[in-house]
PDB file of N, CA and C in Angstrom:
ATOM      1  N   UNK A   1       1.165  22.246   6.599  1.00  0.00           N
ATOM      2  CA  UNK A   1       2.269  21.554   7.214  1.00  0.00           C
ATOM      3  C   UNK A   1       3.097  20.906   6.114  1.00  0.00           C
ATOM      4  N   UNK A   2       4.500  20.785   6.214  1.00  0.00           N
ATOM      5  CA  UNK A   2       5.111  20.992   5.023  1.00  0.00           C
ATOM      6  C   UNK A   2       5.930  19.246   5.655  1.00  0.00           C
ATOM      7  N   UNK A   3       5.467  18.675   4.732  1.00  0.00           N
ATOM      8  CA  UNK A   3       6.131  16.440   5.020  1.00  0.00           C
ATOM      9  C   UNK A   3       6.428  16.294   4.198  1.00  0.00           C
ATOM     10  N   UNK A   4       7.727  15.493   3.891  1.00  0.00           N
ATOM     11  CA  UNK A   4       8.258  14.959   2.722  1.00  0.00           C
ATOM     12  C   UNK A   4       8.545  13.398   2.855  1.00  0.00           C
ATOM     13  N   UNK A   5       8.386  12.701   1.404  1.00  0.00           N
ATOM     14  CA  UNK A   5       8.326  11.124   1.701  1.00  0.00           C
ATOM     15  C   UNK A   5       9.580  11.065   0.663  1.00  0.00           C
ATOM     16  N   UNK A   6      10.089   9.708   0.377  1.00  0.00           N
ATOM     17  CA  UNK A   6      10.799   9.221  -0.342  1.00  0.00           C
ATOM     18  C   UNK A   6       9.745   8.088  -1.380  1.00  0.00           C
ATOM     19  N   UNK A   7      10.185   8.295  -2.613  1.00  0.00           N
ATOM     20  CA  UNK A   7       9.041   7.572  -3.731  1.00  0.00           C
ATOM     21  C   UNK A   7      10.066   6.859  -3.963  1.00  0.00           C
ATOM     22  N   UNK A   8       9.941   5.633  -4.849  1.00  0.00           N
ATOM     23  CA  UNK A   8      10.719   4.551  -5.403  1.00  0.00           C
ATOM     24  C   UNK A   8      10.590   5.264  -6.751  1.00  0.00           C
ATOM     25  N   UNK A   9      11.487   5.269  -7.498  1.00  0.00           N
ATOM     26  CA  UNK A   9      12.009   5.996  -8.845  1.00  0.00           C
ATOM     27  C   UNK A   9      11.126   5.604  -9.657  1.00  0.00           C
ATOM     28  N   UNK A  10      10.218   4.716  -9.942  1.00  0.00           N
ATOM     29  CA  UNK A  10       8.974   4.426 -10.655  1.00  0.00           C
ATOM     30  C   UNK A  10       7.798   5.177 -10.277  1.00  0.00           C
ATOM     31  N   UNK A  11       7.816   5.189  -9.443  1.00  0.00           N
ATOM     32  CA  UNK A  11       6.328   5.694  -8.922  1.00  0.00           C
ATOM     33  C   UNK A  11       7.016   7.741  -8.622  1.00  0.00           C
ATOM     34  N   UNK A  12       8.170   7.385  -8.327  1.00  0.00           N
ATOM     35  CA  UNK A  12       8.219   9.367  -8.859  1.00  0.00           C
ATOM     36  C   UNK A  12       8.444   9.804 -10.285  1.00  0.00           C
ATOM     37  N   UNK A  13       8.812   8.876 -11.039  1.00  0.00           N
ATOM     38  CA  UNK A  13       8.799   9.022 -12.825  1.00  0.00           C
ATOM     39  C   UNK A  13       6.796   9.158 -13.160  1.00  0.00           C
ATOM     40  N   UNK A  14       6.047   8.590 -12.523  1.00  0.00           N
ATOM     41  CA  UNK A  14       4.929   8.270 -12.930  1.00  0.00           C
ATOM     42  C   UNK A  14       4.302   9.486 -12.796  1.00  0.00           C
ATOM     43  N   UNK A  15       4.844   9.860 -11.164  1.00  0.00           N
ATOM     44  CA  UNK A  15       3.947  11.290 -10.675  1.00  0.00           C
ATOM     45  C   UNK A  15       4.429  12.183 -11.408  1.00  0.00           C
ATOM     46  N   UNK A  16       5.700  12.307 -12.160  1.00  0.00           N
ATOM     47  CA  UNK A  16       5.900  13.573 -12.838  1.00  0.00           C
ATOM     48  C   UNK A  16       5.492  13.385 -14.342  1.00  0.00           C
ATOM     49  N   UNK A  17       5.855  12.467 -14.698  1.00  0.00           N
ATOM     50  CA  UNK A  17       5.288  12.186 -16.200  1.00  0.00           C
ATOM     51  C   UNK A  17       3.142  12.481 -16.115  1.00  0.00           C
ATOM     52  N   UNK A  18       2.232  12.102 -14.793  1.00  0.00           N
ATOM     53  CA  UNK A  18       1.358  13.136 -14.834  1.00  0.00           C
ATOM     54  C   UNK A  18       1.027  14.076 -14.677  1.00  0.00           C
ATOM     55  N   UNK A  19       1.933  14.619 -14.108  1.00  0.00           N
ATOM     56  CA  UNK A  19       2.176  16.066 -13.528  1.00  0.00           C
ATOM     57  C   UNK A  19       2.104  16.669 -14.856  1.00  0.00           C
ATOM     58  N   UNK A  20       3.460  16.685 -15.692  1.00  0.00           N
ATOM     59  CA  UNK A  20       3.856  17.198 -16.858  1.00  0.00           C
ATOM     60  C   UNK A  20       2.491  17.137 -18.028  1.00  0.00           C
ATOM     61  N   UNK A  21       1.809  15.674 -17.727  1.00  0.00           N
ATOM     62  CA  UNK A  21       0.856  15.687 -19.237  1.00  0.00           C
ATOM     63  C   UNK A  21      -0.694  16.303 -18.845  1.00  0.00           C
ATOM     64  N   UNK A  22      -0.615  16.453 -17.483  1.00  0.00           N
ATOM     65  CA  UNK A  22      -1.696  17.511 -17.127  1.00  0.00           C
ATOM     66  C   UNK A  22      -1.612  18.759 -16.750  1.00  0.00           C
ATOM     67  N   UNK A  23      -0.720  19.215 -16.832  1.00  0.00           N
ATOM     68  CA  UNK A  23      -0.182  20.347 -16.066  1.00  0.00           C
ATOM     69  C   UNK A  23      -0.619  21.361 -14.769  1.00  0.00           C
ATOM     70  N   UNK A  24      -0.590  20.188 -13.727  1.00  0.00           N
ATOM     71  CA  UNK A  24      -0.809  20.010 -12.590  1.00  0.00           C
ATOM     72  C   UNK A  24       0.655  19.824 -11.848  1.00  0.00           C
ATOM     73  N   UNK A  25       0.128  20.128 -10.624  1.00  0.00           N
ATOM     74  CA  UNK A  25       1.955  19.995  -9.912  1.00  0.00           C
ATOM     75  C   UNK A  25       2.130  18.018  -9.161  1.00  0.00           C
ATOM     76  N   UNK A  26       2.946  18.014  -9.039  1.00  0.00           N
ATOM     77  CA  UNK A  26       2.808  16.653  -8.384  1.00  0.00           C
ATOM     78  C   UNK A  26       2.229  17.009  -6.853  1.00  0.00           C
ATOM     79  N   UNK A  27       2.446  17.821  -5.907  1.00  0.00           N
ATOM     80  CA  UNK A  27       2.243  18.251  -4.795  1.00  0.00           C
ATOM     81  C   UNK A  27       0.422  18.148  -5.105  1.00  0.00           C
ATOM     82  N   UNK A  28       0.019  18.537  -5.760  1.00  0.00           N
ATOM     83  CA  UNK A  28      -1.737  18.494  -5.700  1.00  0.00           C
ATOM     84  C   UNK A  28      -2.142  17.135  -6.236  1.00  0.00           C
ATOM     85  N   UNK A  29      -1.312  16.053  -6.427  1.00  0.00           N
ATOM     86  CA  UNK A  29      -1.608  14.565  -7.156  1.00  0.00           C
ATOM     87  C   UNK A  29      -1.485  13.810  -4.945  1.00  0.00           C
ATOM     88  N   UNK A  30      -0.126  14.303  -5.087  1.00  0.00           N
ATOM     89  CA  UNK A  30       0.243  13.741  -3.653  1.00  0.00           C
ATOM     90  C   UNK A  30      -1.314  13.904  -2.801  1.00  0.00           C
ATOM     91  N   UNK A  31      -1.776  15.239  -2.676  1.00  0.00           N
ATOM     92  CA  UNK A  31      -2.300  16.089  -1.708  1.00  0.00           C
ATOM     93  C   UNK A  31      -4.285  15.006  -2.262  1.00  0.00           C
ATOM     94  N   UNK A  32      -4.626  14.947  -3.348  1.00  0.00           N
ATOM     95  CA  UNK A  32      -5.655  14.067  -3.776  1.00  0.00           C
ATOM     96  C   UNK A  32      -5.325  13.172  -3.162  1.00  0.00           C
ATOM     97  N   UNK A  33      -4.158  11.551  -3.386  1.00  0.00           N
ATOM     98  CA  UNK A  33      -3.973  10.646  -2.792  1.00  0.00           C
ATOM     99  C   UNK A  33      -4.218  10.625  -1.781  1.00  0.00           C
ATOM    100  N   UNK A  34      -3.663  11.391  -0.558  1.00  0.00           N
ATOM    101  CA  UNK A  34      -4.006  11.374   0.511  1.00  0.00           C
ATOM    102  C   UNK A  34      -5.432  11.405   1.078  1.00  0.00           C
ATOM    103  N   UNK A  35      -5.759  12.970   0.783  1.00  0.00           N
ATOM    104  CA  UNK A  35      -6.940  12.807   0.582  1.00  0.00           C
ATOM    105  C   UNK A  35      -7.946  11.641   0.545  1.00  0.00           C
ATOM    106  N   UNK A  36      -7.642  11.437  -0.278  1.00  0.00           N
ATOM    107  CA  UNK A  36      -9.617   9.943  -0.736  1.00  0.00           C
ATOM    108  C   UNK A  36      -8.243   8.755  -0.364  1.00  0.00           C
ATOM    109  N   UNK A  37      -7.214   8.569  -0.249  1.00  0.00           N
ATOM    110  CA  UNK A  37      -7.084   7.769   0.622  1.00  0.00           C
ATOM    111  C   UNK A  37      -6.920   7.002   2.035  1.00  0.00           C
ATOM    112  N   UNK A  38      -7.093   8.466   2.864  1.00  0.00           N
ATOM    113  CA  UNK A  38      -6.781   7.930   3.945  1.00  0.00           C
ATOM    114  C   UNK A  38      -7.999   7.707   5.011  1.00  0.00           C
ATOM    115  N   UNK A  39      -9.048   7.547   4.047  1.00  0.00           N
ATOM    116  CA  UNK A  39     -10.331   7.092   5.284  1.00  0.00           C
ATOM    117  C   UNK A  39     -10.288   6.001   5.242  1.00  0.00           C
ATOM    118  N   UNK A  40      -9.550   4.917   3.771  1.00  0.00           N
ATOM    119  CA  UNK A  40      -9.353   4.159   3.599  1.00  0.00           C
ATOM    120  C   UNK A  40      -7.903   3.424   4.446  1.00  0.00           C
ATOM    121  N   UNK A  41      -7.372   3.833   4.645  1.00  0.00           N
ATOM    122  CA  UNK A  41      -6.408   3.596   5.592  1.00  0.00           C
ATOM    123  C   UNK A  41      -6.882   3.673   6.697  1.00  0.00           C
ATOM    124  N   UNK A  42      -7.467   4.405   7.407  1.00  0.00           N
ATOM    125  CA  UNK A  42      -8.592   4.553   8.553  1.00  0.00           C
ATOM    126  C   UNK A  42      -8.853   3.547   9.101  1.00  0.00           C
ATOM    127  N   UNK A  43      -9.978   2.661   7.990  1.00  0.00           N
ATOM    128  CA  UNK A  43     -10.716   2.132   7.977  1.00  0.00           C
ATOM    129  C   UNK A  43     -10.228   0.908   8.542  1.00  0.00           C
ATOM    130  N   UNK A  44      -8.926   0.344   7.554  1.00  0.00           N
ATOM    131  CA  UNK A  44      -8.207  -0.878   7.519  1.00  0.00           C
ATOM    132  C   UNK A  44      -7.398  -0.816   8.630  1.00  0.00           C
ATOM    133  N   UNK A  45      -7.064  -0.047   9.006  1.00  0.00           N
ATOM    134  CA  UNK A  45      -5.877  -0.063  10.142  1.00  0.00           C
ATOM    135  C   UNK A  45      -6.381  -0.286  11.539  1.00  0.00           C
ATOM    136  N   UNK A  46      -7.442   1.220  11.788  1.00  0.00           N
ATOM    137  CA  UNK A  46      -8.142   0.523  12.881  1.00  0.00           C
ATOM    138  C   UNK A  46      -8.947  -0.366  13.212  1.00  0.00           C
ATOM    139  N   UNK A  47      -9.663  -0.857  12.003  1.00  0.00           N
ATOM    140  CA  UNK A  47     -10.571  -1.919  12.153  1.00  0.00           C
ATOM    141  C   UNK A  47      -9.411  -3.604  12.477  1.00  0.00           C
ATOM    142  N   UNK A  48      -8.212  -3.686  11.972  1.00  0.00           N
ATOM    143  CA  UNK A  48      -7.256  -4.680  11.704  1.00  0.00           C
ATOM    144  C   UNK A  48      -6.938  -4.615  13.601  1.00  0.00           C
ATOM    145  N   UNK A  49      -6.766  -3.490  14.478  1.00  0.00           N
ATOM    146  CA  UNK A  49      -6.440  -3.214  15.494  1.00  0.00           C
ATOM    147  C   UNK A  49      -8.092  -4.125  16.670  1.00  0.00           C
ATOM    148  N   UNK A  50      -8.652  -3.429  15.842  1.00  0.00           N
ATOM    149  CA  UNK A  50     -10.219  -3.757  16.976  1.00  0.00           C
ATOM    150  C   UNK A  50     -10.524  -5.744  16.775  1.00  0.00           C
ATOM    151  N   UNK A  51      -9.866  -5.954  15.420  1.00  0.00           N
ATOM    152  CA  UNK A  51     -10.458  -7.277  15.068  1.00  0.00           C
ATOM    153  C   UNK A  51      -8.716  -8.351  16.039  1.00  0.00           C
ATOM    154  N   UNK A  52      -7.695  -7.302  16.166  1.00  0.00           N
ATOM    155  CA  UNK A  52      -6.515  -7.957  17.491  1.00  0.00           C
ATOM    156  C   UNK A  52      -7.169  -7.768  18.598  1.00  0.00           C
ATOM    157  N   UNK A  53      -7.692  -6.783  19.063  1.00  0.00           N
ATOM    158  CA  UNK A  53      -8.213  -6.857  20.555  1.00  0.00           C
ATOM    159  C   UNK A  53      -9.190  -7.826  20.812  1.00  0.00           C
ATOM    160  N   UNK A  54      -9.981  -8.100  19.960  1.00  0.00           N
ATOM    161  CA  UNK A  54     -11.223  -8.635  19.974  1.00  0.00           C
ATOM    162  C   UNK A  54     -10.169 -10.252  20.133  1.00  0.00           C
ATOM    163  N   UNK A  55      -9.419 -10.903  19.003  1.00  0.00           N
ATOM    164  CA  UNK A  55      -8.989 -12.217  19.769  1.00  0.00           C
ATOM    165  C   UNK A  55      -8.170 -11.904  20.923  1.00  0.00           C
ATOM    166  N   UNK A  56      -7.679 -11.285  20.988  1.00  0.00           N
ATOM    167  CA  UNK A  56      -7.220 -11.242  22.305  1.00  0.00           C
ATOM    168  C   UNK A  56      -7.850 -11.212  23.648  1.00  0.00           C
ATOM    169  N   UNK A  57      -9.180 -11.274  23.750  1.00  0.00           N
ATOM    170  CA  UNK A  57     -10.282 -11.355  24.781  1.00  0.00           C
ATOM    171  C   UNK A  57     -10.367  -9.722  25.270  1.00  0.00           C
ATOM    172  N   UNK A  58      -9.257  -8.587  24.574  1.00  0.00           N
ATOM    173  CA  UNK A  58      -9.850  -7.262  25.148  1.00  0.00           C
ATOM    174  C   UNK A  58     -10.614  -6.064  24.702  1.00  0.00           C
ATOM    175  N   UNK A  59     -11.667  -6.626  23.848  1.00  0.00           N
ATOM    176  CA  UNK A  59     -12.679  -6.059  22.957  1.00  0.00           C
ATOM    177  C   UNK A  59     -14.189  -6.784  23.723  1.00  0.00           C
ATOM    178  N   UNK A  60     -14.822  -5.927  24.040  1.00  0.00           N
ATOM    179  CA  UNK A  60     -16.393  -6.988  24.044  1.00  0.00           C
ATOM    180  C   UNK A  60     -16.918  -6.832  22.701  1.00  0.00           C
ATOM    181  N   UNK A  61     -17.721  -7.848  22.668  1.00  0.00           N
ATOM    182  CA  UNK A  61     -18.179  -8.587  21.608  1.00  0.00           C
ATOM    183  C   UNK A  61     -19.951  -9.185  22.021  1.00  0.00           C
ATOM    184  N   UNK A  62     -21.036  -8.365  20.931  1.00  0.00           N
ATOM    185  CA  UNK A  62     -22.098  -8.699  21.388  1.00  0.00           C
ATOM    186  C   UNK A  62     -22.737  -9.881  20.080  1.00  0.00           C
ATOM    187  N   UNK A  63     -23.323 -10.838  20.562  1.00  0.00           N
ATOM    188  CA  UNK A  63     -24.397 -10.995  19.597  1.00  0.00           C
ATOM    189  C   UNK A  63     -25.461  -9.958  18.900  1.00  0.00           C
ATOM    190  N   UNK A  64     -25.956 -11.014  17.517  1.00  0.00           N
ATOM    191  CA  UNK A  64     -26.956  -9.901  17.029  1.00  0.00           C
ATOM    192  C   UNK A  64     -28.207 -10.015  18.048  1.00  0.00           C
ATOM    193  N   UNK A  65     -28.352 -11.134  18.651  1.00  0.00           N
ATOM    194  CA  UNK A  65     -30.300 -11.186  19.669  1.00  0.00           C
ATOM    195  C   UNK A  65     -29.759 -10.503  20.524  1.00  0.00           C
ATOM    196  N   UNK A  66     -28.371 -10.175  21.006  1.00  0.00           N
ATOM    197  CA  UNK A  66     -27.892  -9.021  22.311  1.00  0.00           C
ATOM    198  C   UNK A  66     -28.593  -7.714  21.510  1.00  0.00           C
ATOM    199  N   UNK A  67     -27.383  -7.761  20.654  1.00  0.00           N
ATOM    200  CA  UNK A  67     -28.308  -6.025  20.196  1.00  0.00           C
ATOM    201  C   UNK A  67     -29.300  -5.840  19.879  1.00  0.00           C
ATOM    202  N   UNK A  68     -30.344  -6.769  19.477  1.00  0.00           N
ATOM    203  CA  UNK A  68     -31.247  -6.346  19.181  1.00  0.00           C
ATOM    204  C   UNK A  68     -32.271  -6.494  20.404  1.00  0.00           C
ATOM    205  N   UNK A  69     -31.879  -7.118  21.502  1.00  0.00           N
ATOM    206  CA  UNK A  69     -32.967  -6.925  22.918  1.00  0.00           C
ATOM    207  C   UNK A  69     -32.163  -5.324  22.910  1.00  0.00           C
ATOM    208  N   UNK A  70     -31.249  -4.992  23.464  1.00  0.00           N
ATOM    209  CA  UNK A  70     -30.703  -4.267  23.992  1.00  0.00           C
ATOM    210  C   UNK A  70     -31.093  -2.858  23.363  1.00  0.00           C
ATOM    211  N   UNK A  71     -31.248  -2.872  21.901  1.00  0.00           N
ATOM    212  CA  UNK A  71     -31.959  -1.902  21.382  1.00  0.00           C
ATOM    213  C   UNK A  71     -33.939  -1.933  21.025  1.00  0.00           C
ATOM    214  N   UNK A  72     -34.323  -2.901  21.829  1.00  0.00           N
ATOM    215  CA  UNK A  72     -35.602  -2.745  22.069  1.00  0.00           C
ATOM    216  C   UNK A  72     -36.306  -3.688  20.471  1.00  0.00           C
ATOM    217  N   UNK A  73     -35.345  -4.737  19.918  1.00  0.00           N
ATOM    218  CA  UNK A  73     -36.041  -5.010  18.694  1.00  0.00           C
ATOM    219  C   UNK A  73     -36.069  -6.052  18.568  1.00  0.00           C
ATOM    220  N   UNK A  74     -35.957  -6.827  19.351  1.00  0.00           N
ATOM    221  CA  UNK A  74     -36.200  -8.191  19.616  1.00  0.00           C
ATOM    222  C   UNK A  74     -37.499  -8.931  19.302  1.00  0.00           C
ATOM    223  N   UNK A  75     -37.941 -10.021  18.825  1.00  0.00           N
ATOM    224  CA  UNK A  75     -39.233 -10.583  18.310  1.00  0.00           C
ATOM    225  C   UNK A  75     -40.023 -10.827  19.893  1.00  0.00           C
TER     226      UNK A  75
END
């Protein structure tokens, strides 16, 4: 699938100046970034979403002695 972004003139001088001293394309620098970054984005975004629902009273929310009766591990 073929997406195009807009870079701030620093950060597209950077990608080509590594592009050029590795001789790699910028498209496979982009295509890494994404890559190993976006579980990380994942992570933060939906977790930032679950930790709004949750004050908002529309998330349940257990204790740890909940889960742990509830999974049979209770003292």
């Amino acid at each position: 699938m073929a997406t195009s972004i807009r870079l701030a003139a620093d950060i597209e001088h950077r990608l080509d100046t590594l592009a050029a001293r590795t001789g790699r394309t910028k498209a496979y620098y982009l295509r890494e970034l994404i890559e190993k970054g976006l579980e990380d984005l994942e992570d933060y975004y939906l977790a930032a979403g679950t930790i709004e629902r949750v004050r908002k009273g529309e998330e349940a929310v257990s204790t740890l002695d909940e889960v742990e009766r509830g999974l049979g591990l209770a003292d």
